[in-house]
PDB file of N, CA and C in Angstrom:
ATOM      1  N   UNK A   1      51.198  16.652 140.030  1.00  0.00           N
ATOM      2  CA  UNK A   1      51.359  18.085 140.096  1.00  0.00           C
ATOM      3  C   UNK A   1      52.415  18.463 139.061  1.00  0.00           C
ATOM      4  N   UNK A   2      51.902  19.422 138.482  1.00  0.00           N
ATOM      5  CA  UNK A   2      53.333  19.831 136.961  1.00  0.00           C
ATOM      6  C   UNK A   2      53.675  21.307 137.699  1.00  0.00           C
ATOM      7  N   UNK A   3      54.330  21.319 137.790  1.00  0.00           N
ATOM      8  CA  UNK A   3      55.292  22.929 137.577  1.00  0.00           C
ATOM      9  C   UNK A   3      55.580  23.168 136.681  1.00  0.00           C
ATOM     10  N   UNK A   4      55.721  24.661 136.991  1.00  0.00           N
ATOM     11  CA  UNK A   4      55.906  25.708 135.451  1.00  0.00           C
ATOM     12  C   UNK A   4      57.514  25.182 135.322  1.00  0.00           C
ATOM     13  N   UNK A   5      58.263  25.080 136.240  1.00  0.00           N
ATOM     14  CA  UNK A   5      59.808  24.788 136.079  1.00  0.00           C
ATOM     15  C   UNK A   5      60.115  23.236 136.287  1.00  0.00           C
ATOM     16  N   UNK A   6      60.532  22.340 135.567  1.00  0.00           N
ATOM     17  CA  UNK A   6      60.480  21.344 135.162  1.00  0.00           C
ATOM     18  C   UNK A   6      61.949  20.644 136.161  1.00  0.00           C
ATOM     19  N   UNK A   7      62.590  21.501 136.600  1.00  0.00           N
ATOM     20  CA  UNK A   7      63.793  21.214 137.337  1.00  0.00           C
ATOM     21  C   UNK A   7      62.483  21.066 139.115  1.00  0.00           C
ATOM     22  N   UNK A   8      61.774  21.389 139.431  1.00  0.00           N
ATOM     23  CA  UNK A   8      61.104  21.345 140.660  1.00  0.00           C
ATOM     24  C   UNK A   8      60.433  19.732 140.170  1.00  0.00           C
ATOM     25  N   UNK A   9      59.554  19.254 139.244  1.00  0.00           N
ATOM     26  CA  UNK A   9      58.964  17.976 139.078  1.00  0.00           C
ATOM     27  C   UNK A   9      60.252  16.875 139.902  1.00  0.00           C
ATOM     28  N   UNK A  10      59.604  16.431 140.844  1.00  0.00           N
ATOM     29  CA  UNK A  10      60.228  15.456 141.469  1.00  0.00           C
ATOM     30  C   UNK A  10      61.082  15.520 142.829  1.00  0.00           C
ATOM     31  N   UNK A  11      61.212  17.164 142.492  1.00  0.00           N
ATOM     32  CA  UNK A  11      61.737  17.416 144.095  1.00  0.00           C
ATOM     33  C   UNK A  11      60.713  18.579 144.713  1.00  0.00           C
ATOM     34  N   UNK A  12      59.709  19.355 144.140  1.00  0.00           N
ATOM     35  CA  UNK A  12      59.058  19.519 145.033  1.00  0.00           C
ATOM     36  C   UNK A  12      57.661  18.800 145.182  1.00  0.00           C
ATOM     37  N   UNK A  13      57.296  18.021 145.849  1.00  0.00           N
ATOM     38  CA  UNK A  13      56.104  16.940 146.017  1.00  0.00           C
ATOM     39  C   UNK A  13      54.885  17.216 146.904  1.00  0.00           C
ATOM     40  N   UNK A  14      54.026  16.691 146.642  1.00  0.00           N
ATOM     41  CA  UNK A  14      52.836  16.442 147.468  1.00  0.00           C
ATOM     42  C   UNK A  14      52.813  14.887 147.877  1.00  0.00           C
ATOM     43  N   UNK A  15      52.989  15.127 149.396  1.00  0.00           N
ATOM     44  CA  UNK A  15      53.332  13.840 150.062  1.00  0.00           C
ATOM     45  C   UNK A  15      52.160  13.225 150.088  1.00  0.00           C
ATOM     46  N   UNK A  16      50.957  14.004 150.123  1.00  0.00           N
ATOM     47  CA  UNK A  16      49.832  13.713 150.800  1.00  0.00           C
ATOM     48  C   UNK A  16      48.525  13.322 149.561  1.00  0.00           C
ATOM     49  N   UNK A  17      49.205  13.518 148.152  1.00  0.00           N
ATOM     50  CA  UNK A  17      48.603  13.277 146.695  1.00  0.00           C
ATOM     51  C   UNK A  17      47.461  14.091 147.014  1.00  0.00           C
ATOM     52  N   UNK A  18      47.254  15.351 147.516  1.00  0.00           N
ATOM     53  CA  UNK A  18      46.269  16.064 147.190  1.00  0.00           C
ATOM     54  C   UNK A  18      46.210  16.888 145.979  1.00  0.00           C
ATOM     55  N   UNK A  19      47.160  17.028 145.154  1.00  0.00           N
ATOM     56  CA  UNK A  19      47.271  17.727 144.291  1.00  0.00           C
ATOM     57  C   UNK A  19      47.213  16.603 142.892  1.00  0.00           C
ATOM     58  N   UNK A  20      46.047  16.876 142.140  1.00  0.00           N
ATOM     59  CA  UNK A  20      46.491  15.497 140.814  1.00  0.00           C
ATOM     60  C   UNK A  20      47.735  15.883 140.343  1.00  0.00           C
ATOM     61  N   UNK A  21      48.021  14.755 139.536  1.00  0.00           N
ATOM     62  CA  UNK A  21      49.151  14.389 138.747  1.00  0.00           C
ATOM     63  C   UNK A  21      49.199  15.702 137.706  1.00  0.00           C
ATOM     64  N   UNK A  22      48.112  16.072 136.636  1.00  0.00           N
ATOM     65  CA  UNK A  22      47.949  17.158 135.650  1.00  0.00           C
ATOM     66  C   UNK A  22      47.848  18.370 135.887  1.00  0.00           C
ATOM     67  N   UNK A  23      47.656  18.419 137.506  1.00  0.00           N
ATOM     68  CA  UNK A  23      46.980  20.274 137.930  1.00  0.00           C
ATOM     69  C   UNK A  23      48.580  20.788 138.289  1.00  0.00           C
ATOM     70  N   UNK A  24      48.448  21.900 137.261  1.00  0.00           N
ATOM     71  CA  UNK A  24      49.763  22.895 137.074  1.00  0.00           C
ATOM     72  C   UNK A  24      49.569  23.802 138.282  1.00  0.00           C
ATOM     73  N   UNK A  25      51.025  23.961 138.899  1.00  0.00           N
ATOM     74  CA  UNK A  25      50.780  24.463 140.270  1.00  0.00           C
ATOM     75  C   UNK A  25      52.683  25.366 139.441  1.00  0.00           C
ATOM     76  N   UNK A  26      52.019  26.788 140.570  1.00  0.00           N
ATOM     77  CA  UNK A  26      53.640  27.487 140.547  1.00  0.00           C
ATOM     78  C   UNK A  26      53.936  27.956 141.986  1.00  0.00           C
ATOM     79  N   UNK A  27      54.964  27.639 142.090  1.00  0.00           N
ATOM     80  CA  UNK A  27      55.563  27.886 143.408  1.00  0.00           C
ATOM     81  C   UNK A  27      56.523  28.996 143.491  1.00  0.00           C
ATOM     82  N   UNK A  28      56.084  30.092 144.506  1.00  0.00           N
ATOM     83  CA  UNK A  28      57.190  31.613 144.772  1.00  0.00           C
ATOM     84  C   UNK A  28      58.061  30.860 145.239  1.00  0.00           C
ATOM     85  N   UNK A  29      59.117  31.692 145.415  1.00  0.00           N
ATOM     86  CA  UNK A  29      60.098  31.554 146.708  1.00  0.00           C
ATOM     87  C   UNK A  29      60.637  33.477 146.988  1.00  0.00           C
ATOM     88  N   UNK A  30      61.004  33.044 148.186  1.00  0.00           N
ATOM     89  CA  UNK A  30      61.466  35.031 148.783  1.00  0.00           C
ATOM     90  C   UNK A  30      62.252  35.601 147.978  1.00  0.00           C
ATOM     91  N   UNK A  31      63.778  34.558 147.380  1.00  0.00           N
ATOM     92  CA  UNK A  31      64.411  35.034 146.747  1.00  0.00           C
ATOM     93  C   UNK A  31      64.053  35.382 145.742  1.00  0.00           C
ATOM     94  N   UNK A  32      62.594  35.087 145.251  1.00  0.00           N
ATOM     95  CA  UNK A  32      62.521  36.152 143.802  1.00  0.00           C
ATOM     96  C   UNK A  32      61.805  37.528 144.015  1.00  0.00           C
ATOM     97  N   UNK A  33      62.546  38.454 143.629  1.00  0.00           N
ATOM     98  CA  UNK A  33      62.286  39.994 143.812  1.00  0.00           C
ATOM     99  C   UNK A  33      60.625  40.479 143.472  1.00  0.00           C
ATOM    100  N   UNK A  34      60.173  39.718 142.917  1.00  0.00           N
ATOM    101  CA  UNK A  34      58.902  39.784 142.812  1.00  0.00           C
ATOM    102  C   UNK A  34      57.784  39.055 143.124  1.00  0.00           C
ATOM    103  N   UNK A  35      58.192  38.242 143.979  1.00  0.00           N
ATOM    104  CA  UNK A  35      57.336  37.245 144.799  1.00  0.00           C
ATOM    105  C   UNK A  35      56.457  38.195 145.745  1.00  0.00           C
ATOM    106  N   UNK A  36      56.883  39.332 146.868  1.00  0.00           N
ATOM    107  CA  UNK A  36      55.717  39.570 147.471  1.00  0.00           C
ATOM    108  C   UNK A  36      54.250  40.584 147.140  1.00  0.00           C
ATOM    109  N   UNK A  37      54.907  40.940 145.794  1.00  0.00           N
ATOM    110  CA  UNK A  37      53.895  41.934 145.201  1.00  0.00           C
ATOM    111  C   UNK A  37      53.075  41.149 144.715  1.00  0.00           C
ATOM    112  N   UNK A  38      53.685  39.703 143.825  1.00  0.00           N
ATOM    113  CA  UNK A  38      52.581  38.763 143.306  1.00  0.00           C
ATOM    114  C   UNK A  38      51.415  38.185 144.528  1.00  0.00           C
ATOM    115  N   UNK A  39      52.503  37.584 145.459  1.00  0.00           N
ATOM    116  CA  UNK A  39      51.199  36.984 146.695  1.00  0.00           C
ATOM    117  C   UNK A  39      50.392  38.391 146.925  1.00  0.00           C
ATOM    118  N   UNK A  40      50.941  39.576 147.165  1.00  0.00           N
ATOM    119  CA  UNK A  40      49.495  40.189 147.445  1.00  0.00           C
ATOM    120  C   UNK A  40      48.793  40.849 146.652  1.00  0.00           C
ATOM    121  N   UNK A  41      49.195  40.551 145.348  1.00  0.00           N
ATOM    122  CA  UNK A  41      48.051  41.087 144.614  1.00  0.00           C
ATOM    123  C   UNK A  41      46.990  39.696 144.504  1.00  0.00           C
ATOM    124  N   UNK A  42      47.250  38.089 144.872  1.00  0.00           N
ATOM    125  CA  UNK A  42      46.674  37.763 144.809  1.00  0.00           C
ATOM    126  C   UNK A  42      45.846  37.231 145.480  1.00  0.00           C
ATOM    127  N   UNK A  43      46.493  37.698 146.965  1.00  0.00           N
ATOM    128  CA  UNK A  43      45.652  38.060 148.029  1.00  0.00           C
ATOM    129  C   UNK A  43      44.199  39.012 147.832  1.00  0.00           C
ATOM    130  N   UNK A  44      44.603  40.252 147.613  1.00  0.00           N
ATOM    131  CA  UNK A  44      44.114  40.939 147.098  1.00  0.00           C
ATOM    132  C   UNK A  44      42.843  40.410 145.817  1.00  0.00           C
ATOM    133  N   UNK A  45      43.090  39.791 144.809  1.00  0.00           N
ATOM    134  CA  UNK A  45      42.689  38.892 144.220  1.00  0.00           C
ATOM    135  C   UNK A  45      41.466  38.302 144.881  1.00  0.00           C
ATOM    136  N   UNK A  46      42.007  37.408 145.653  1.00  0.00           N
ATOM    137  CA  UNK A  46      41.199  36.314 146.140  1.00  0.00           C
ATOM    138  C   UNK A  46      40.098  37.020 147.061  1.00  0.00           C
ATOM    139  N   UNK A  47      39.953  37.845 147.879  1.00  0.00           N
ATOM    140  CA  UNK A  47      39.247  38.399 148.533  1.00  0.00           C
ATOM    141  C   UNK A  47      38.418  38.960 148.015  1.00  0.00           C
ATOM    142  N   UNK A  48      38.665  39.666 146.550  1.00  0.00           N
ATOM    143  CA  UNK A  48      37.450  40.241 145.741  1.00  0.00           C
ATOM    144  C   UNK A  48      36.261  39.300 144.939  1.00  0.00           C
ATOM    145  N   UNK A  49      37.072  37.951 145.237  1.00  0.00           N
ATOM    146  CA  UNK A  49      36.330  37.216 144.520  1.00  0.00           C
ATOM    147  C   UNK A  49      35.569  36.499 145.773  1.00  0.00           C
ATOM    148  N   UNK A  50      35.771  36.479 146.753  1.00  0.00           N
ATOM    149  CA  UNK A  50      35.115  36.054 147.803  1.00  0.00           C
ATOM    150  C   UNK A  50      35.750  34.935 148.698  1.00  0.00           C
ATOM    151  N   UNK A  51      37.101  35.026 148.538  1.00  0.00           N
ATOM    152  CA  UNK A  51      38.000  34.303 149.466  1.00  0.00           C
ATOM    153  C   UNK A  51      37.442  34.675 151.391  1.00  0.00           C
ATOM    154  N   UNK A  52      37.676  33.123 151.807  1.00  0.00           N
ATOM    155  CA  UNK A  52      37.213  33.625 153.585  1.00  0.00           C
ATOM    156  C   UNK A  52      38.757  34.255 153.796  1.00  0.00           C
ATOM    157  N   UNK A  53      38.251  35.164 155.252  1.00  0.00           N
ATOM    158  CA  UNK A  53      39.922  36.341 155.433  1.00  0.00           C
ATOM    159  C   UNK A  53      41.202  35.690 156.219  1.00  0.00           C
ATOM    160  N   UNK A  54      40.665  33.950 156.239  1.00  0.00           N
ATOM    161  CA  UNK A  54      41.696  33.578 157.299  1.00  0.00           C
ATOM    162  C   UNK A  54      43.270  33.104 155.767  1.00  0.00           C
ATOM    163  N   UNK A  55      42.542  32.346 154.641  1.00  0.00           N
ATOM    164  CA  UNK A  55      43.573  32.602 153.473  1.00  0.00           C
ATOM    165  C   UNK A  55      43.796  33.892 152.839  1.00  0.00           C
ATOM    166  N   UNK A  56      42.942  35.039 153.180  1.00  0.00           N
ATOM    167  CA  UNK A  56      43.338  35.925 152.417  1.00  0.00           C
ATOM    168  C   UNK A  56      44.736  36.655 153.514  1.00  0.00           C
ATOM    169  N   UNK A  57      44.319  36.594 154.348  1.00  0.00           N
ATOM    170  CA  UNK A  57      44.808  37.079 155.797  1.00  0.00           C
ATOM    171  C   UNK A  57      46.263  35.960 156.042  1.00  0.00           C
ATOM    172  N   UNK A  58      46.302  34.871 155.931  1.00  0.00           N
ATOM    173  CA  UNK A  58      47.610  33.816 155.380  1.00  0.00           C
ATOM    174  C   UNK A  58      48.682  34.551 154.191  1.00  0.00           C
ATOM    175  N   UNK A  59      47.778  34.760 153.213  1.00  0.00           N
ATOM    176  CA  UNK A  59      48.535  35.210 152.293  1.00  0.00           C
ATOM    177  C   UNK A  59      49.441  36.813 152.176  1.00  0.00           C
ATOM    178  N   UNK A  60      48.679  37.396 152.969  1.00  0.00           N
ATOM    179  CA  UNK A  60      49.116  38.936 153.160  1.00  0.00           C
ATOM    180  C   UNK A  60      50.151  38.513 154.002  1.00  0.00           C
ATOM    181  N   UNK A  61      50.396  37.785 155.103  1.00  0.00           N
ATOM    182  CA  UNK A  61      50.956  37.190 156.159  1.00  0.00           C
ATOM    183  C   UNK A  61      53.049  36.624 155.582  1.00  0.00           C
ATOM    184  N   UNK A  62      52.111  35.963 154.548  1.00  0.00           N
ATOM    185  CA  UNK A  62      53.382  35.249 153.976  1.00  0.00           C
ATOM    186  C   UNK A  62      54.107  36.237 152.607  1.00  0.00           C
ATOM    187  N   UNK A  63      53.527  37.195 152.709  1.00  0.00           N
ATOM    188  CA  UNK A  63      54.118  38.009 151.900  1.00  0.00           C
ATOM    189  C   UNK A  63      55.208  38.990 152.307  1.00  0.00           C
ATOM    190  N   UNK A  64      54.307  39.701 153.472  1.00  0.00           N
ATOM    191  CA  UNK A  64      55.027  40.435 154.828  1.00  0.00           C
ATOM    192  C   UNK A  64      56.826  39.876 154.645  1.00  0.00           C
ATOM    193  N   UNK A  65      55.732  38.264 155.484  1.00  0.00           N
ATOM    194  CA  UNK A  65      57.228  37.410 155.666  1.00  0.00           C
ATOM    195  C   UNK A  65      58.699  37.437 154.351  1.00  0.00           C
ATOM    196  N   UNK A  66      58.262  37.585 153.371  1.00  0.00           N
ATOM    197  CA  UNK A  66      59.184  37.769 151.954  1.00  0.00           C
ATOM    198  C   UNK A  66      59.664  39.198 151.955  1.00  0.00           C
ATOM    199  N   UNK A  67      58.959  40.188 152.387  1.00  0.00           N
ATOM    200  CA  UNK A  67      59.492  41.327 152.476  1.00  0.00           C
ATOM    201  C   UNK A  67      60.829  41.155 153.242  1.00  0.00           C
ATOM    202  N   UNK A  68      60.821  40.158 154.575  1.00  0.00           N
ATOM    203  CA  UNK A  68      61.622  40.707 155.453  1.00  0.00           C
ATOM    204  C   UNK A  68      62.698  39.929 155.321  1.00  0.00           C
ATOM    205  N   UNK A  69      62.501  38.873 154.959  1.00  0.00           N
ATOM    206  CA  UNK A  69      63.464  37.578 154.431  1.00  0.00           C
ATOM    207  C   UNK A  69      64.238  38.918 153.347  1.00  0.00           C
ATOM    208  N   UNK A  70      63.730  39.281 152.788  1.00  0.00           N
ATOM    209  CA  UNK A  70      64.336  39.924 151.105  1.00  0.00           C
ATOM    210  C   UNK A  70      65.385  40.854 151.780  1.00  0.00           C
ATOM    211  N   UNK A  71      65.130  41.671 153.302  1.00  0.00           N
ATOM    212  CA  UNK A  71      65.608  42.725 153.578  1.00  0.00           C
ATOM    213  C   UNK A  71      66.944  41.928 154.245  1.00  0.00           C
ATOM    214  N   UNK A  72      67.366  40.789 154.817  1.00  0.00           N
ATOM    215  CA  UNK A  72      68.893  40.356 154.922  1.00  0.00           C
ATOM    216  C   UNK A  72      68.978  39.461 153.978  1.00  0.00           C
ATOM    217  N   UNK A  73      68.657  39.113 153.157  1.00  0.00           N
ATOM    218  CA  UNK A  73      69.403  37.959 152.404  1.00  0.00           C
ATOM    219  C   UNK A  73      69.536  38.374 150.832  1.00  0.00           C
ATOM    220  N   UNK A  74      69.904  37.640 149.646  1.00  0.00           N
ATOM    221  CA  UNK A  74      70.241  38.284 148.448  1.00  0.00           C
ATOM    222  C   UNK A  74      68.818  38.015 147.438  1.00  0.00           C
ATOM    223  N   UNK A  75      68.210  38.946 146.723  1.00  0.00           N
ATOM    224  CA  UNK A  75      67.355  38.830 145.948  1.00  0.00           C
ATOM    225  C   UNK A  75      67.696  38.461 143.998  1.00  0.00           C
ATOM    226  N   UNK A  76      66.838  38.041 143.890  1.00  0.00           N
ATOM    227  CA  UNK A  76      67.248  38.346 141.990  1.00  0.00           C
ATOM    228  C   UNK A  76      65.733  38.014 141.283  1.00  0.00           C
ATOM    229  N   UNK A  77      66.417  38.469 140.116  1.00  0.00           N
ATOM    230  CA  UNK A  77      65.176  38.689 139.180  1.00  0.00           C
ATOM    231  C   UNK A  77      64.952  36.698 138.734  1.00  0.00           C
ATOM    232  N   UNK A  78      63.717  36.608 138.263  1.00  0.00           N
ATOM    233  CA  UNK A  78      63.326  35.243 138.083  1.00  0.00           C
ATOM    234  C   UNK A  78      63.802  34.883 137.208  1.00  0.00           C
ATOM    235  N   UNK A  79      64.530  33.498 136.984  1.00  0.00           N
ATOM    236  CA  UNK A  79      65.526  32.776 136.163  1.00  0.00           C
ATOM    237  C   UNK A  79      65.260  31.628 135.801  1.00  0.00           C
ATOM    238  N   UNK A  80      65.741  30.915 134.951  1.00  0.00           N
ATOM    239  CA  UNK A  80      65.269  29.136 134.925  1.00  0.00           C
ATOM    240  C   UNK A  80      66.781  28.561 134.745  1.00  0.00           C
ATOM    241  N   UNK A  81      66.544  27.662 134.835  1.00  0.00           N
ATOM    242  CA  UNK A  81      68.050  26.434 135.326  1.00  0.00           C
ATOM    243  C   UNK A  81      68.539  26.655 133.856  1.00  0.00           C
TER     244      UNK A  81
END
């Protein structure tokens, strides 16, 4: 699995090697100020293309969840190490 951020290779993992070694994967987190507009637009996304509603319905879910995380804790704009 490659990440876009090269500081995550090695500490964030797939225990379970479902992900190959070459397939570029990016990972949100709450603290970035623009994490829940991305998950649901690609929520949003995925459903037009014919996603079933239990991931599209996950994803709206875990976005929510970033809203509310964002509303006590500190946000910032996206950064690299």
């Amino acid at each position: 699995m490659l990440h876009a951020r090269d500081d995550y290779n090695g500490r964030i993992v797939d225990l379970e090697n479902k992900i190959p070694e070459d397939e570029p994967v990016f990972l949100l987190r709450a603290q970035d100020a623009v994490a829940p507009q991305v998950v649901e637009f690609w929520a949003d996304q995925a459903e037009g293309r014919g996603a079933k509603p239990d991931i599209v319905n996950a994803a709206h879910s875990q976005a929510l969840e970033m809203i509310k995380w964002q509303e006590t804790h500190a946000m910032k704009v996206p950064d690299m190490p």
